[in-house]
C-alpha atoms as a PDB file:
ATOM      1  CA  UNK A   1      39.378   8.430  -6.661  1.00  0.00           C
ATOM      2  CA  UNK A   2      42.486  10.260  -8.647  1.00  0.00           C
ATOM      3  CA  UNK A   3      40.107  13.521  -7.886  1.00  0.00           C
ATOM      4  CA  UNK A   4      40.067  13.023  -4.474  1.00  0.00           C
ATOM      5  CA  UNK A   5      43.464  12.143  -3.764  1.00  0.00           C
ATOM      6  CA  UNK A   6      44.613  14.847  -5.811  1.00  0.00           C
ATOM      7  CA  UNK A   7      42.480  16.869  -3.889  1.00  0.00           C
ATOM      8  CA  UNK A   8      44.000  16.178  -0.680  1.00  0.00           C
ATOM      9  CA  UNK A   9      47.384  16.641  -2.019  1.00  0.00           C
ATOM     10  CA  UNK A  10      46.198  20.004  -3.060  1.00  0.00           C
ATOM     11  CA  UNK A  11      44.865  21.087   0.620  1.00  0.00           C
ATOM     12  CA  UNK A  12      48.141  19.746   2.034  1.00  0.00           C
ATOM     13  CA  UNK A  13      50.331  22.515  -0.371  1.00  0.00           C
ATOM     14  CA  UNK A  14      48.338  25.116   0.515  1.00  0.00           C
ATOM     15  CA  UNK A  15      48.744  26.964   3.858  1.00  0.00           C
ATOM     16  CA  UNK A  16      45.114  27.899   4.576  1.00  0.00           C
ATOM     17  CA  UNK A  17      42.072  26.690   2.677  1.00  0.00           C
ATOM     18  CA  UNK A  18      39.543  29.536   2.010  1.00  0.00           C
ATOM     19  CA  UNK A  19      35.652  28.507   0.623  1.00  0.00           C
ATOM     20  CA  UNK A  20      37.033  29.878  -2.775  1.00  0.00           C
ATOM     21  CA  UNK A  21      40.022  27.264  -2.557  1.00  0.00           C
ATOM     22  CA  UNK A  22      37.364  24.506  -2.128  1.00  0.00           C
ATOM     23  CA  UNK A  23      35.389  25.700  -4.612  1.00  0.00           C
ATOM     24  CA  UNK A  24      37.174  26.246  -7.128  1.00  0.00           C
ATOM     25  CA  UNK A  25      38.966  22.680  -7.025  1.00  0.00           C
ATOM     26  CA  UNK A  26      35.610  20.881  -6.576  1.00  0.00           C
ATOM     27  CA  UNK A  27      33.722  22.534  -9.225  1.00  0.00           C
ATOM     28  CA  UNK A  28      36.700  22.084 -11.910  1.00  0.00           C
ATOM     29  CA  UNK A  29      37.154  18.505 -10.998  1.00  0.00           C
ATOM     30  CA  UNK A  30      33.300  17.506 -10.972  1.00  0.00           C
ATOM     31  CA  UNK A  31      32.912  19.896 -14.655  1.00  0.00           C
ATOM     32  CA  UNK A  32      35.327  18.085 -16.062  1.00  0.00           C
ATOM     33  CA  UNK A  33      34.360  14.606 -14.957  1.00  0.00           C
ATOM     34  CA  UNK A  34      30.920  15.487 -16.231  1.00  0.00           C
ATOM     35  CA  UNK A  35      31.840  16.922 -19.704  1.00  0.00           C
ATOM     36  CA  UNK A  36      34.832  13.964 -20.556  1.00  0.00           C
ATOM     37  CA  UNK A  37      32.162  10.947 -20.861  1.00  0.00           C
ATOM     38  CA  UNK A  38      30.003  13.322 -22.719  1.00  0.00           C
ATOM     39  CA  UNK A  39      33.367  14.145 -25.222  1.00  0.00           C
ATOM     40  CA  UNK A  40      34.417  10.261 -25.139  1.00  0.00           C
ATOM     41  CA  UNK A  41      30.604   9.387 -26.596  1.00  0.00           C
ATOM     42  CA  UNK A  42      30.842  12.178 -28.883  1.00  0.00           C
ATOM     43  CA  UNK A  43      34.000  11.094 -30.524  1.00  0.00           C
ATOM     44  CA  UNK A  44      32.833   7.471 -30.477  1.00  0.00           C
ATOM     45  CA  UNK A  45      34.534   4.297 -31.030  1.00  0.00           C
ATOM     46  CA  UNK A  46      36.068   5.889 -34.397  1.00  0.00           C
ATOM     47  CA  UNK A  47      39.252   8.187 -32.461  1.00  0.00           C
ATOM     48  CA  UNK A  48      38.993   5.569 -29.382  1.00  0.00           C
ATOM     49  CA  UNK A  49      41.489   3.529 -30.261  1.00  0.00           C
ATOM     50  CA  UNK A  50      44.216   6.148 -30.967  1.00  0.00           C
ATOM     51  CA  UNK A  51      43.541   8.118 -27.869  1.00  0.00           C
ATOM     52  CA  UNK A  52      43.750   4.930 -26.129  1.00  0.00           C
ATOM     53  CA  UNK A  53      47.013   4.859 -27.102  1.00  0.00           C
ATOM     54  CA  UNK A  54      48.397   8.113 -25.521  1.00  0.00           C
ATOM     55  CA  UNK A  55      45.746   8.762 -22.840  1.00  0.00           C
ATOM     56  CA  UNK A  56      47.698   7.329 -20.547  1.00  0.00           C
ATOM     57  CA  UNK A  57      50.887   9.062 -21.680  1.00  0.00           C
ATOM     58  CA  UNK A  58      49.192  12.301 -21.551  1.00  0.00           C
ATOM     59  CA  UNK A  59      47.857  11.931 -18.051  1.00  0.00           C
ATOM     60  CA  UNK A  60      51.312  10.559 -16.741  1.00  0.00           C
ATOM     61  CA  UNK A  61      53.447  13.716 -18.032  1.00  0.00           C
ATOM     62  CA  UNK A  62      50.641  16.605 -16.793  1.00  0.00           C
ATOM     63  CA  UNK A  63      50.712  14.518 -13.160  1.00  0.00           C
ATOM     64  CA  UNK A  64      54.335  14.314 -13.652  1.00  0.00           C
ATOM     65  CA  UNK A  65      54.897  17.754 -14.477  1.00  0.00           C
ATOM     66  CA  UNK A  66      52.754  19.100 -11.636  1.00  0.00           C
ATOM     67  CA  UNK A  67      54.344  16.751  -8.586  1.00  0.00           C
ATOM     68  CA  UNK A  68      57.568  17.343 -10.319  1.00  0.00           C
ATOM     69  CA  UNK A  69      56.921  21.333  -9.681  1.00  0.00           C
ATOM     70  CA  UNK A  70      55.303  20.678  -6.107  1.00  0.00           C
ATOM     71  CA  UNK A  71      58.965  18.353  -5.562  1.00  0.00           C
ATOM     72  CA  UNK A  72      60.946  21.378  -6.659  1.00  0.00           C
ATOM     73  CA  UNK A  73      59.342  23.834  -4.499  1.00  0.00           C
ATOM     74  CA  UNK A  74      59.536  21.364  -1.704  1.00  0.00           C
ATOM     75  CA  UNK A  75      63.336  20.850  -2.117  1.00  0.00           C
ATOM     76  CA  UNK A  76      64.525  24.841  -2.722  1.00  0.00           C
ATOM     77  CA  UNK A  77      62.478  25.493   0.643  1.00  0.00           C
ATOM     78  CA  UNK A  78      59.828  28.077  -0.844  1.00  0.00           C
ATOM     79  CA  UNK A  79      57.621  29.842   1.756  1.00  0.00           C
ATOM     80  CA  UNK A  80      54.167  28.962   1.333  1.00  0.00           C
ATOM     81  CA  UNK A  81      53.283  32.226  -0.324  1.00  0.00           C
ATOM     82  CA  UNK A  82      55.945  31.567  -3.022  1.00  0.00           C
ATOM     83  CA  UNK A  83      54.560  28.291  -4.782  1.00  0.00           C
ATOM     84  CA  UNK A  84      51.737  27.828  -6.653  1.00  0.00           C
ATOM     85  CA  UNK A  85      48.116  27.664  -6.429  1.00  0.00           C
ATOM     86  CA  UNK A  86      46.823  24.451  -7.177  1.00  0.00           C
ATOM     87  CA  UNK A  87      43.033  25.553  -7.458  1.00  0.00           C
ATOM     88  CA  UNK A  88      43.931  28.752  -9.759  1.00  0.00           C
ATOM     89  CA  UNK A  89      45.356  28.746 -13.564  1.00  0.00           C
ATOM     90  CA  UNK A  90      47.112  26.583 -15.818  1.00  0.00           C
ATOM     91  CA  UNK A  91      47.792  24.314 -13.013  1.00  0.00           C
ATOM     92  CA  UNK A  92      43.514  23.207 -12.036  1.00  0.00           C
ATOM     93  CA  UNK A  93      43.162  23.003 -16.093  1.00  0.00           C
ATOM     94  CA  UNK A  94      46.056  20.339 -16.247  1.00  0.00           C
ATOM     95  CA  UNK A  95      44.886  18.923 -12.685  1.00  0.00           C
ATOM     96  CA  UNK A  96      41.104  18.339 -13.886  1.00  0.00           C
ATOM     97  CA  UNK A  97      42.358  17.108 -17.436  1.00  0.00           C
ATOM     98  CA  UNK A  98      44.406  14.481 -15.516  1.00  0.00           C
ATOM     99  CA  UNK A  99      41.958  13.091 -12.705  1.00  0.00           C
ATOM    100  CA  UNK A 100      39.306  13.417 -16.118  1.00  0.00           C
ATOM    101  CA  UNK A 101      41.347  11.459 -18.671  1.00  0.00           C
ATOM    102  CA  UNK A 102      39.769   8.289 -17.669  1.00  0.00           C
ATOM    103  CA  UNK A 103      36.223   9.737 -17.653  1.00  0.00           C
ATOM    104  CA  UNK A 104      37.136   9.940 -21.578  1.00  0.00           C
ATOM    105  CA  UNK A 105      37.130   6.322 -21.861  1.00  0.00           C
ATOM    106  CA  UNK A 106      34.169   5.469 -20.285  1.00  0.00           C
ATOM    107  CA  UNK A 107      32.578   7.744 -22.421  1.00  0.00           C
ATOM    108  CA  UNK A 108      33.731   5.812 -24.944  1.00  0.00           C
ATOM    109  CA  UNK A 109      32.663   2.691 -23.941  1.00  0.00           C
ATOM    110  CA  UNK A 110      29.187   3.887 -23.233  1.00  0.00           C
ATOM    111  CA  UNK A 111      29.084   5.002 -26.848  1.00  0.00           C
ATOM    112  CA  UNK A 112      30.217   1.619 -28.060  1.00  0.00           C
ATOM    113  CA  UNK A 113      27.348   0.384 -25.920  1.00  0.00           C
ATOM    114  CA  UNK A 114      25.060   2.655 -27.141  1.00  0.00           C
ATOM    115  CA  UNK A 115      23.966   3.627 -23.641  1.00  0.00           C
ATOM    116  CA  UNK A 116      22.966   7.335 -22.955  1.00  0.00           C
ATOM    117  CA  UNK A 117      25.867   9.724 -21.490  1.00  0.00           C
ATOM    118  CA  UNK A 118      23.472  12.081 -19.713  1.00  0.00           C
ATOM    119  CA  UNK A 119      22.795  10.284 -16.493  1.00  0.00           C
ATOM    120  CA  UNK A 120      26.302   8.926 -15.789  1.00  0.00           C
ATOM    121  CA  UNK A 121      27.802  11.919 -16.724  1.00  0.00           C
ATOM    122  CA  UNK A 122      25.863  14.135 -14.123  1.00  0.00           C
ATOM    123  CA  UNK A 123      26.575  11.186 -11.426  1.00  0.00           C
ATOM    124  CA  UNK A 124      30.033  11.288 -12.013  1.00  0.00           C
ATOM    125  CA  UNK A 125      30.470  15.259 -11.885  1.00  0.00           C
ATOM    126  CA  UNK A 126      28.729  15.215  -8.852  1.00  0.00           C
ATOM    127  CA  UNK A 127      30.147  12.720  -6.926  1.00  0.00           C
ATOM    128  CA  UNK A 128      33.755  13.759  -7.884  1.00  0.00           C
ATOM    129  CA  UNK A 129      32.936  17.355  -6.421  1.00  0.00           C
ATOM    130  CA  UNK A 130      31.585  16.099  -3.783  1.00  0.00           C
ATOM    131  CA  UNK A 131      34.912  13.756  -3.177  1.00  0.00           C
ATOM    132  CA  UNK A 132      37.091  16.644  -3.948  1.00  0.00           C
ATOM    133  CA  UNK A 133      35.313  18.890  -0.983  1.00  0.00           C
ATOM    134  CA  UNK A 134      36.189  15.916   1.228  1.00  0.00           C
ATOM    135  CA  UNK A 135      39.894  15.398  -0.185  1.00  0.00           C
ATOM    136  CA  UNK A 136      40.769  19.063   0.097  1.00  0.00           C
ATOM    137  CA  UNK A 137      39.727  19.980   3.270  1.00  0.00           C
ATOM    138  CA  UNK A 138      41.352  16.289   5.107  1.00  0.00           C
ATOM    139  CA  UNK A 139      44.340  17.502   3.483  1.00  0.00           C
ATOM    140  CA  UNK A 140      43.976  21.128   4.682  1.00  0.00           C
ATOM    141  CA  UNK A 141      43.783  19.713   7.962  1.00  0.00           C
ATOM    142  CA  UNK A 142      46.789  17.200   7.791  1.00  0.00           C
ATOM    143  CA  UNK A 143      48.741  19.760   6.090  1.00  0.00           C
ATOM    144  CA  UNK A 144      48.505  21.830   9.157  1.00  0.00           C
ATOM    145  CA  UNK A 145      50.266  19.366  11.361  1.00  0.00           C
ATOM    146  CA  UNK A 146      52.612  18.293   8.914  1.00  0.00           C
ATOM    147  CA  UNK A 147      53.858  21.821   7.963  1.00  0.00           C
ATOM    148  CA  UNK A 148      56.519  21.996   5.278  1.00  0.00           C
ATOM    149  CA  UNK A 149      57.031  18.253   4.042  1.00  0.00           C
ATOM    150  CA  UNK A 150      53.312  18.298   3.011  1.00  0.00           C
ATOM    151  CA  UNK A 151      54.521  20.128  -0.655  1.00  0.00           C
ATOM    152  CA  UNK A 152      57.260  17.217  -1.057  1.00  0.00           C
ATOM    153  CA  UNK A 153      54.809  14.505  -0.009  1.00  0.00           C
ATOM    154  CA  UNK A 154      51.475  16.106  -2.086  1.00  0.00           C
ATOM    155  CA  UNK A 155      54.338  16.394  -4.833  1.00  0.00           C
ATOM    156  CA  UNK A 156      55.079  12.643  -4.426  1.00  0.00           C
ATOM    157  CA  UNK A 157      52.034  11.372  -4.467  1.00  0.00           C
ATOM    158  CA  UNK A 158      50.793  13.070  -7.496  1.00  0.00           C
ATOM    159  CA  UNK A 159      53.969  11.150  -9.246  1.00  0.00           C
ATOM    160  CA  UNK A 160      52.883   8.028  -7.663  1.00  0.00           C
ATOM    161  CA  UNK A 161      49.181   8.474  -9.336  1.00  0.00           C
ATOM    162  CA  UNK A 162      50.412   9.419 -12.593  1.00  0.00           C
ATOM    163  CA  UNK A 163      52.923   6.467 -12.598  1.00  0.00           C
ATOM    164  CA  UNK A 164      50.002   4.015 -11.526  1.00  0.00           C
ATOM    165  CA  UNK A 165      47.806   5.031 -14.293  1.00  0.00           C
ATOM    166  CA  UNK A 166      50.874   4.689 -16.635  1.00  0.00           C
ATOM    167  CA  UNK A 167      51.743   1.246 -15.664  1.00  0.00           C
ATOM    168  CA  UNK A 168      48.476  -0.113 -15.149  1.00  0.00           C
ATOM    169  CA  UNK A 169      47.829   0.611 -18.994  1.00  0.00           C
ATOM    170  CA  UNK A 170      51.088  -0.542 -20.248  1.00  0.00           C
ATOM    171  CA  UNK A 171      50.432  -3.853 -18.558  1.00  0.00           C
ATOM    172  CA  UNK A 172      46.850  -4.404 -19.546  1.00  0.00           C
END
C-alpha cells in the first residue's frame, strides 16, 4: 500500500504521464518488493534484529528527504519542467528502497519460519506493480485538475507515510 500511494503522489508531481513514466515506477517498485523478502531470508534471523532497529529510521529520512524536496519545490513555485522526476535516478532508487523496507522484514520472518521466499516474493512484486500502474495513473489524472498544489500535497503525503511507519514502530 506505501507503493501505491507513493505512486499516486508521484503521477500528481508530474505534469503528463508517458508509458515510460508508468513503467518505470511500476517495474522498480514491484523489483524491489520481489528481491527485499528474498534479501531479508538471506540474511536470516542473525542481522534481523539490528536492522530492525533502524529500518524504520532509514525509511522515515529517504521519505522525508524526498516529500521534503517535493515541499520545497512546491513552496519556491517551480514550473513543472524544473523539479524532479520521480520515476528517473537517485530519486526511484530511494522511492523503491522506502515502499520495500518492510518487504525486508517479512523476509525475515519467513526465514525464521523456515518457509520458502520464492512464491511470496513473486506475489508481492507483482501485485505491487500492478498497484503502482493503478496509483500513478489516478494521480496523473487528479493531478490534472488540481494543477500546482499537487507537488505540495504529493510532498505531504510522502512525509505523512514516512512518519506513520516511524511511529508505528516506535510504539510497537
Amino acid at each position: 500500500m506505501d507503493a501505491f500511494a507513493v505512486a499516486i503522489v508521484a503521477g500528481l508531481t508530474l505534469a503528463t504521464i508517458t508509458p515510460r513514466h508508468v513503467f518505470r515506477l511500476a517495474f522498480h517498485f514491484g523489483l524491489f518488493q520481489f528481491l527485499m523478502p528474498i534479501l531479508g531470508w538471506f540474511l536470516g534471523y542473525g542481522l534481523n534484529r539490528q536492522l530492525a532497529a533502524y529500518d524504520h529510521w532509514l525509511a522515515f529520512l529517504l521519505l522525508a528527504y524526498v516529500g521534503g524536496k517535493m515541499l520545497w519545490h512546491a513552496c519556491r513555485g517551480d514550473s513543472p519542467d524544473e523539479h524532479f522526476d520521480p520515476t528517473r535516478g537517485v530519486h526511484l532508487i530511494i522511492l523503491s528502497v522506502a515502499t520495500s523496507i518492510d518487504a525486508l522484514a517479512v523476509g525475515f520472518s519467513m526465514a525464521l519460519l523456515g518457509v520458502s521466499v520464492w512464491g511470496p516474493a513473486v506475489i508481492i512484486g507483482l501485485v505491487a506493480a500492478g498497484l503502482t500502474t493503478v496509483g500513478i495513473t489516478f494521480g496523473s489524472r487528479l493531478g490534472n485538475r488540481v494543477g500546482r498544489w499537487a507537488e505540495a500535497a504529493g510532498g505531504t503525503v510522502l512525509l505523512l507515510i514516512g512518519l506513520r511507519i516511524l511511529v508505528s514502530h516506535l510504539t510497537a
